[in-house]
C-alpha atoms as a PDB file:
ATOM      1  CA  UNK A   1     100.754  98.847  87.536  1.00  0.00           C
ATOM      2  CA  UNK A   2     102.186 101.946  90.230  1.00  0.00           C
ATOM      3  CA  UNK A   3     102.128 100.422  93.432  1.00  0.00           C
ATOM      4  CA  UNK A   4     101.811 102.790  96.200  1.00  0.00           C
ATOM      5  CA  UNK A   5     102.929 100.552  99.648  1.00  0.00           C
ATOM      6  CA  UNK A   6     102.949 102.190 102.868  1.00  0.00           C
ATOM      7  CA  UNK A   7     103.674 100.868 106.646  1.00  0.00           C
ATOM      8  CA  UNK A   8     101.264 103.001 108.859  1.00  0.00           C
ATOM      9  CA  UNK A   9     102.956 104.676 112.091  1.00  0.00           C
ATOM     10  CA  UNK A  10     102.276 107.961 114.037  1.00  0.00           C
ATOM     11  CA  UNK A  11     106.431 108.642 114.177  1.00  0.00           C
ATOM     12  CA  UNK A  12     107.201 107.108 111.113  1.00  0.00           C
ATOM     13  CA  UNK A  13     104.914 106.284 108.225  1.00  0.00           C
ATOM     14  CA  UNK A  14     107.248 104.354 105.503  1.00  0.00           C
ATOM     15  CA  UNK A  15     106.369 104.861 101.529  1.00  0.00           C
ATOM     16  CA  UNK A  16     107.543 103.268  98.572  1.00  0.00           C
ATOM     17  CA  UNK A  17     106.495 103.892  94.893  1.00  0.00           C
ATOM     18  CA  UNK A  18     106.819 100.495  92.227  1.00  0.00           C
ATOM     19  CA  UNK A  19     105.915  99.915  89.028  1.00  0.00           C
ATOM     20  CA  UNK A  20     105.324  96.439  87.958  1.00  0.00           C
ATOM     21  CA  UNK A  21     105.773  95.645  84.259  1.00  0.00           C
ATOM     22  CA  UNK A  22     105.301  92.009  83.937  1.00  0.00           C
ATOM     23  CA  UNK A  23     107.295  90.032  86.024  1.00  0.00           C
ATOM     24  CA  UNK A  24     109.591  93.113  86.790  1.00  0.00           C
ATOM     25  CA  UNK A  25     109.485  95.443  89.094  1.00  0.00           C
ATOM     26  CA  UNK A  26     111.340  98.500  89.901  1.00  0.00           C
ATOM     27  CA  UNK A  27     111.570 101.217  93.058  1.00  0.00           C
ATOM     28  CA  UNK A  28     110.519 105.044  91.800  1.00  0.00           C
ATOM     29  CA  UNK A  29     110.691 106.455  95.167  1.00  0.00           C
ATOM     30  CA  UNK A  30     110.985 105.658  98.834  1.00  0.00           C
ATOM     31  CA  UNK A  31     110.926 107.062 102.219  1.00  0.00           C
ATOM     32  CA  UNK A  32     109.573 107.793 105.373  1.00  0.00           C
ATOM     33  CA  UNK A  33     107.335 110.591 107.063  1.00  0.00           C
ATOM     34  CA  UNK A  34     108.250 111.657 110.434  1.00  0.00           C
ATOM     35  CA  UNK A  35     106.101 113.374 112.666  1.00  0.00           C
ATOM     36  CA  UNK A  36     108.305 114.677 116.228  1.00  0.00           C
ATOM     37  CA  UNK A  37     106.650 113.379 119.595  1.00  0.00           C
ATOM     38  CA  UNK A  38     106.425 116.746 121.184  1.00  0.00           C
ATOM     39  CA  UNK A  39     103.431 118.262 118.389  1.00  0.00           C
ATOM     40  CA  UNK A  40     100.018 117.999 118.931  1.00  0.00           C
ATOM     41  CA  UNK A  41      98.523 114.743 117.854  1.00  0.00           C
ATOM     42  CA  UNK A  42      95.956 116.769 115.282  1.00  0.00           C
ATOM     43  CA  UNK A  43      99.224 118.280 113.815  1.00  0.00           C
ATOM     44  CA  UNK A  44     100.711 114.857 113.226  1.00  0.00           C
ATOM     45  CA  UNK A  45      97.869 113.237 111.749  1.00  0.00           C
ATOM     46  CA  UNK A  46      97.619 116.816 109.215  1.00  0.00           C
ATOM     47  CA  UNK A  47     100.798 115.804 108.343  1.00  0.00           C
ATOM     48  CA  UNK A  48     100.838 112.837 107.646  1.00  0.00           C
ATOM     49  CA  UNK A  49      97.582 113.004 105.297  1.00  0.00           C
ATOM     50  CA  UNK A  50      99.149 115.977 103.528  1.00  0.00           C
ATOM     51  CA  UNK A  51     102.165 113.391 102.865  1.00  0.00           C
ATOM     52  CA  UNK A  52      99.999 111.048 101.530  1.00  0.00           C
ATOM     53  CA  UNK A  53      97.877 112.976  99.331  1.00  0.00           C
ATOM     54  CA  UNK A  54     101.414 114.687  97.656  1.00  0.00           C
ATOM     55  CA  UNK A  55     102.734 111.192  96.995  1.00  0.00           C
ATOM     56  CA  UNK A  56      99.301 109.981  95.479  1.00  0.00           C
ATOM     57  CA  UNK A  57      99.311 113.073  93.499  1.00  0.00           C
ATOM     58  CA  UNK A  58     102.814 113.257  92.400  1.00  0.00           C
ATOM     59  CA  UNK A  59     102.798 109.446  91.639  1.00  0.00           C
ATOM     60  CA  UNK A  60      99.546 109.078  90.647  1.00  0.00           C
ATOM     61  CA  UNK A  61      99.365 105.198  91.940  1.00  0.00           C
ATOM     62  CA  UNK A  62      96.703 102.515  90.396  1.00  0.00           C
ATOM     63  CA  UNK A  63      96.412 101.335  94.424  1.00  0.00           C
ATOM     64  CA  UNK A  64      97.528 101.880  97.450  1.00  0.00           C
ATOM     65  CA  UNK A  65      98.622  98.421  99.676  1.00  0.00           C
ATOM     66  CA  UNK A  66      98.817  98.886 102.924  1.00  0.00           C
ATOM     67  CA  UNK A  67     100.143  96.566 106.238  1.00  0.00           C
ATOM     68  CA  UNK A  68      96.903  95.954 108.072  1.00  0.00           C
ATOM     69  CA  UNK A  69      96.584  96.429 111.946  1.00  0.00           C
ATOM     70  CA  UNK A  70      97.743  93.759 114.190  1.00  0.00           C
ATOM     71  CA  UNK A  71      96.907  92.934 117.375  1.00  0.00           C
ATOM     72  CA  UNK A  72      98.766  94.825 119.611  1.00  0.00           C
ATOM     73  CA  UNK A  73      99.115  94.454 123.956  1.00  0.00           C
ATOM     74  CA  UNK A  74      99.872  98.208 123.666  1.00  0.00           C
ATOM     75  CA  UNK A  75      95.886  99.495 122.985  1.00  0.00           C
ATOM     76  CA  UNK A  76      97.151 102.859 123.253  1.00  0.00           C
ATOM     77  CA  UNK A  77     100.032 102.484 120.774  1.00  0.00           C
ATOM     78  CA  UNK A  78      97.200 100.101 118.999  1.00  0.00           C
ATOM     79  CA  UNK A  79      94.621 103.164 118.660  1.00  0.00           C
ATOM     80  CA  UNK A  80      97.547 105.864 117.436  1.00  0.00           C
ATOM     81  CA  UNK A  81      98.995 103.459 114.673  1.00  0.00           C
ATOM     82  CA  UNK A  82      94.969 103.194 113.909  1.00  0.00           C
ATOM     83  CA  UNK A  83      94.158 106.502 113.317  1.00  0.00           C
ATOM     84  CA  UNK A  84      97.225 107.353 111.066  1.00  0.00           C
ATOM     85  CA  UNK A  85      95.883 104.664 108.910  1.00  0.00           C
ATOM     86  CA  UNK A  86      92.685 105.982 108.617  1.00  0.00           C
ATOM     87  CA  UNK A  87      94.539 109.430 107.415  1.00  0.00           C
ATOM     88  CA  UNK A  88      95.962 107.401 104.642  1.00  0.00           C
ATOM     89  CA  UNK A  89      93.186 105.685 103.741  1.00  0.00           C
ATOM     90  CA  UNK A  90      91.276 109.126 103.420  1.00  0.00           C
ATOM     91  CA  UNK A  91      93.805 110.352 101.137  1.00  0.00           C
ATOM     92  CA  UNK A  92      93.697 107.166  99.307  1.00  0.00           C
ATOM     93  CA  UNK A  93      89.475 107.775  98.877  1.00  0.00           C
ATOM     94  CA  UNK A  94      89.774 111.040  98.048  1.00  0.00           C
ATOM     95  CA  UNK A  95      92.482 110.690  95.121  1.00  0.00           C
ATOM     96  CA  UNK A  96      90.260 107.994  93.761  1.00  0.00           C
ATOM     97  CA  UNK A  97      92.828 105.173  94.492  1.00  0.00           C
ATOM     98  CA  UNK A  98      92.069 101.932  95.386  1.00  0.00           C
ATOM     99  CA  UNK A  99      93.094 100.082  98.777  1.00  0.00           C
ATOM    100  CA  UNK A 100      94.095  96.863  99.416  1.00  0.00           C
ATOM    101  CA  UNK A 101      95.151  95.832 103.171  1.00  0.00           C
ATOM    102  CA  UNK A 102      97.493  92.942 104.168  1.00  0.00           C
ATOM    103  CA  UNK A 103      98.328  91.215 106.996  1.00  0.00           C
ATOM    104  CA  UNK A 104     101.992  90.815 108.131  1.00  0.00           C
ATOM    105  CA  UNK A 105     101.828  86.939 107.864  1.00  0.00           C
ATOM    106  CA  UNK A 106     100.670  87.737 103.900  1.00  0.00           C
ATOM    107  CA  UNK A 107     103.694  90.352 103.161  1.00  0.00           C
ATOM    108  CA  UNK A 108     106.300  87.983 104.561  1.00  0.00           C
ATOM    109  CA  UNK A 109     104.809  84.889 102.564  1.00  0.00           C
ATOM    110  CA  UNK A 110     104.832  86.944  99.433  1.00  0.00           C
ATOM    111  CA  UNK A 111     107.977  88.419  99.707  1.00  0.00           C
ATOM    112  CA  UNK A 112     109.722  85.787 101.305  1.00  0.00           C
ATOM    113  CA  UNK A 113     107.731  82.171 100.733  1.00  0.00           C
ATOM    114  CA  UNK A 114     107.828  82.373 104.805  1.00  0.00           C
ATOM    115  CA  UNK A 115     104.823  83.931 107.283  1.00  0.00           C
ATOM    116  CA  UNK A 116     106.878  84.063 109.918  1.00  0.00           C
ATOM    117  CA  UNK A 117     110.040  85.148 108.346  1.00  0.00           C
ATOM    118  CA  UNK A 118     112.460  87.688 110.660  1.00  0.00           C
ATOM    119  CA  UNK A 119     112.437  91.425 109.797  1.00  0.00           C
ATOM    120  CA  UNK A 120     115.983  90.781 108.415  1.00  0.00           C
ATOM    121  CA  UNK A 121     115.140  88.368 105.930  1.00  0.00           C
ATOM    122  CA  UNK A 122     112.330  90.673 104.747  1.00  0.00           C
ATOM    123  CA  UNK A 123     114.380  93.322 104.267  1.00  0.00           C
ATOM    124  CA  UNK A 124     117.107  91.708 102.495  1.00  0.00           C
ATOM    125  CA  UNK A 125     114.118  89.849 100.079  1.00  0.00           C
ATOM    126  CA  UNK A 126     113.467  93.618  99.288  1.00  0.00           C
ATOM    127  CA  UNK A 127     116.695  94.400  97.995  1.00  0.00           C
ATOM    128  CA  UNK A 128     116.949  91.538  95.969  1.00  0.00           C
ATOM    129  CA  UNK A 129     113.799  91.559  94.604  1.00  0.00           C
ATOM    130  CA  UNK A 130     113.796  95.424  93.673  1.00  0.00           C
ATOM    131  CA  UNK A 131     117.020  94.976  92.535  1.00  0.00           C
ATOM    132  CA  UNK A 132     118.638  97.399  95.054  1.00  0.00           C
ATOM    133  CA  UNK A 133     122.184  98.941  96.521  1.00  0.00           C
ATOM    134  CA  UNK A 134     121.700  98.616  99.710  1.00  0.00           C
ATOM    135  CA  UNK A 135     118.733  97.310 102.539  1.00  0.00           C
ATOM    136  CA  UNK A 136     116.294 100.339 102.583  1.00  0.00           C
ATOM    137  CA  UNK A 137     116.547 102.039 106.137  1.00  0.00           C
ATOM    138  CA  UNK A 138     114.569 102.533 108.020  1.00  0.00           C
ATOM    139  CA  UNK A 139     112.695  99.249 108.910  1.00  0.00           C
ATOM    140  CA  UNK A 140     109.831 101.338 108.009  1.00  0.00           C
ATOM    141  CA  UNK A 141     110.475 101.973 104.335  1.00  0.00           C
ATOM    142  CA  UNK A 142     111.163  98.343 103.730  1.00  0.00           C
ATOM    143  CA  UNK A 143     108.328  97.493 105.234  1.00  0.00           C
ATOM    144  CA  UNK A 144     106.556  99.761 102.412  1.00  0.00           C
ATOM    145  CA  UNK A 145     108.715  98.022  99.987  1.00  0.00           C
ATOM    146  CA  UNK A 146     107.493  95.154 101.267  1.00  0.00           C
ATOM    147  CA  UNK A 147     104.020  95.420 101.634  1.00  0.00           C
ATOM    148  CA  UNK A 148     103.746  96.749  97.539  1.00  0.00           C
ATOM    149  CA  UNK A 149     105.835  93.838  96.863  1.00  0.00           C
ATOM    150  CA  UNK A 150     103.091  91.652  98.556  1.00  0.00           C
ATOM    151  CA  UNK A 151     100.370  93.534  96.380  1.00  0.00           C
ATOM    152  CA  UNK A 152     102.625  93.193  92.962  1.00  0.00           C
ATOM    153  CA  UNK A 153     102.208  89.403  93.713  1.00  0.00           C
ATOM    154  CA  UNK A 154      99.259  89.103  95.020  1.00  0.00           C
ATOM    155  CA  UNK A 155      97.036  92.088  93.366  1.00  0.00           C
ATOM    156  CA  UNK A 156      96.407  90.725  90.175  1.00  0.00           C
ATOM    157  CA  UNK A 157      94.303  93.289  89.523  1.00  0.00           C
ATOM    158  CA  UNK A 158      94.846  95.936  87.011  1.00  0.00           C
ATOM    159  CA  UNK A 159      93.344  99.246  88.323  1.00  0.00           C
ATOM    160  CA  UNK A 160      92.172 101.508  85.517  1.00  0.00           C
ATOM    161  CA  UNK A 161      90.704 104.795  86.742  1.00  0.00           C
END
């Protein structure tokens, strides 16, 4: 199964690419998408779907997994982080792949065995588990990492499209 994980952000949207063969799973890609502050927010969002649809159609993933929303004090920040989801999701619908949403609390108990387990601990989980150099940077694309992890466990579903 090609796991497509990705941790929604207007700034930074983090991606990572795994297959999972069995019990093994291995990193084909990561990164992050960064859109600059000072361009229009229609321009950000445009790139950020045109990101997503060149991954899905590079990679061609069996699902995409991505972090859901969580409540946030900052609606603002809240609403922005929303609406770069949606352009993922709609990238998602339109390649014909699957989504699957998870909550922070079900990421860190998947990739930890802890739902409220520091960013730190996450990260380092990561490495282990995808049998990496070095702690992906930025917190964003180990937070991808993370989030397919939590769908590799969790999504025992086999996609077939």
């Amino acid at each position: 199964m090609r796991i497509l994980g990705i941790d929604p952000g207007l700034a930074t949207v983090g991606y990572a690419i795994i297959d999972k063969q069995g019990n093994s799973m291995k990193a084909l890609d990561f990164g992050c998408v960064r859109t600059a502050a000072d361009t229009p927010l229609t321009t950000r969002l445009e790139q950020i779907f045109t990101a997503s649809e060149q991954l899905l159609a590079r990679w061609q993933p069996d699902v995409m997994a991505l972090e859901q929303l969580f409540f946030n004090r900052n609606v603002t920040n809240a609403l922005l982080v929303g609406q770069a989801r949606g352009v993922c999701i709609l990238a998602a619908c339109r390649a014909d792949c699957p989504v699957e949403e998870y909550t922070p609390l079900q990421v860190k108990q998947a990739v930890v065995g802890n739902g409220r387990a520091a960013k730190q601990q996450v990260a380092a989980m990561v490495k282990a588990l995808l049998n990496l150099k070095d702690i992906p940077r930025p917190d964003d694309v180990a937070d991808a990492m993370a989030v397919a992890i939590c769908h590799a466990h969790r999504g025992n579903l086999y996609y077939k499209r």
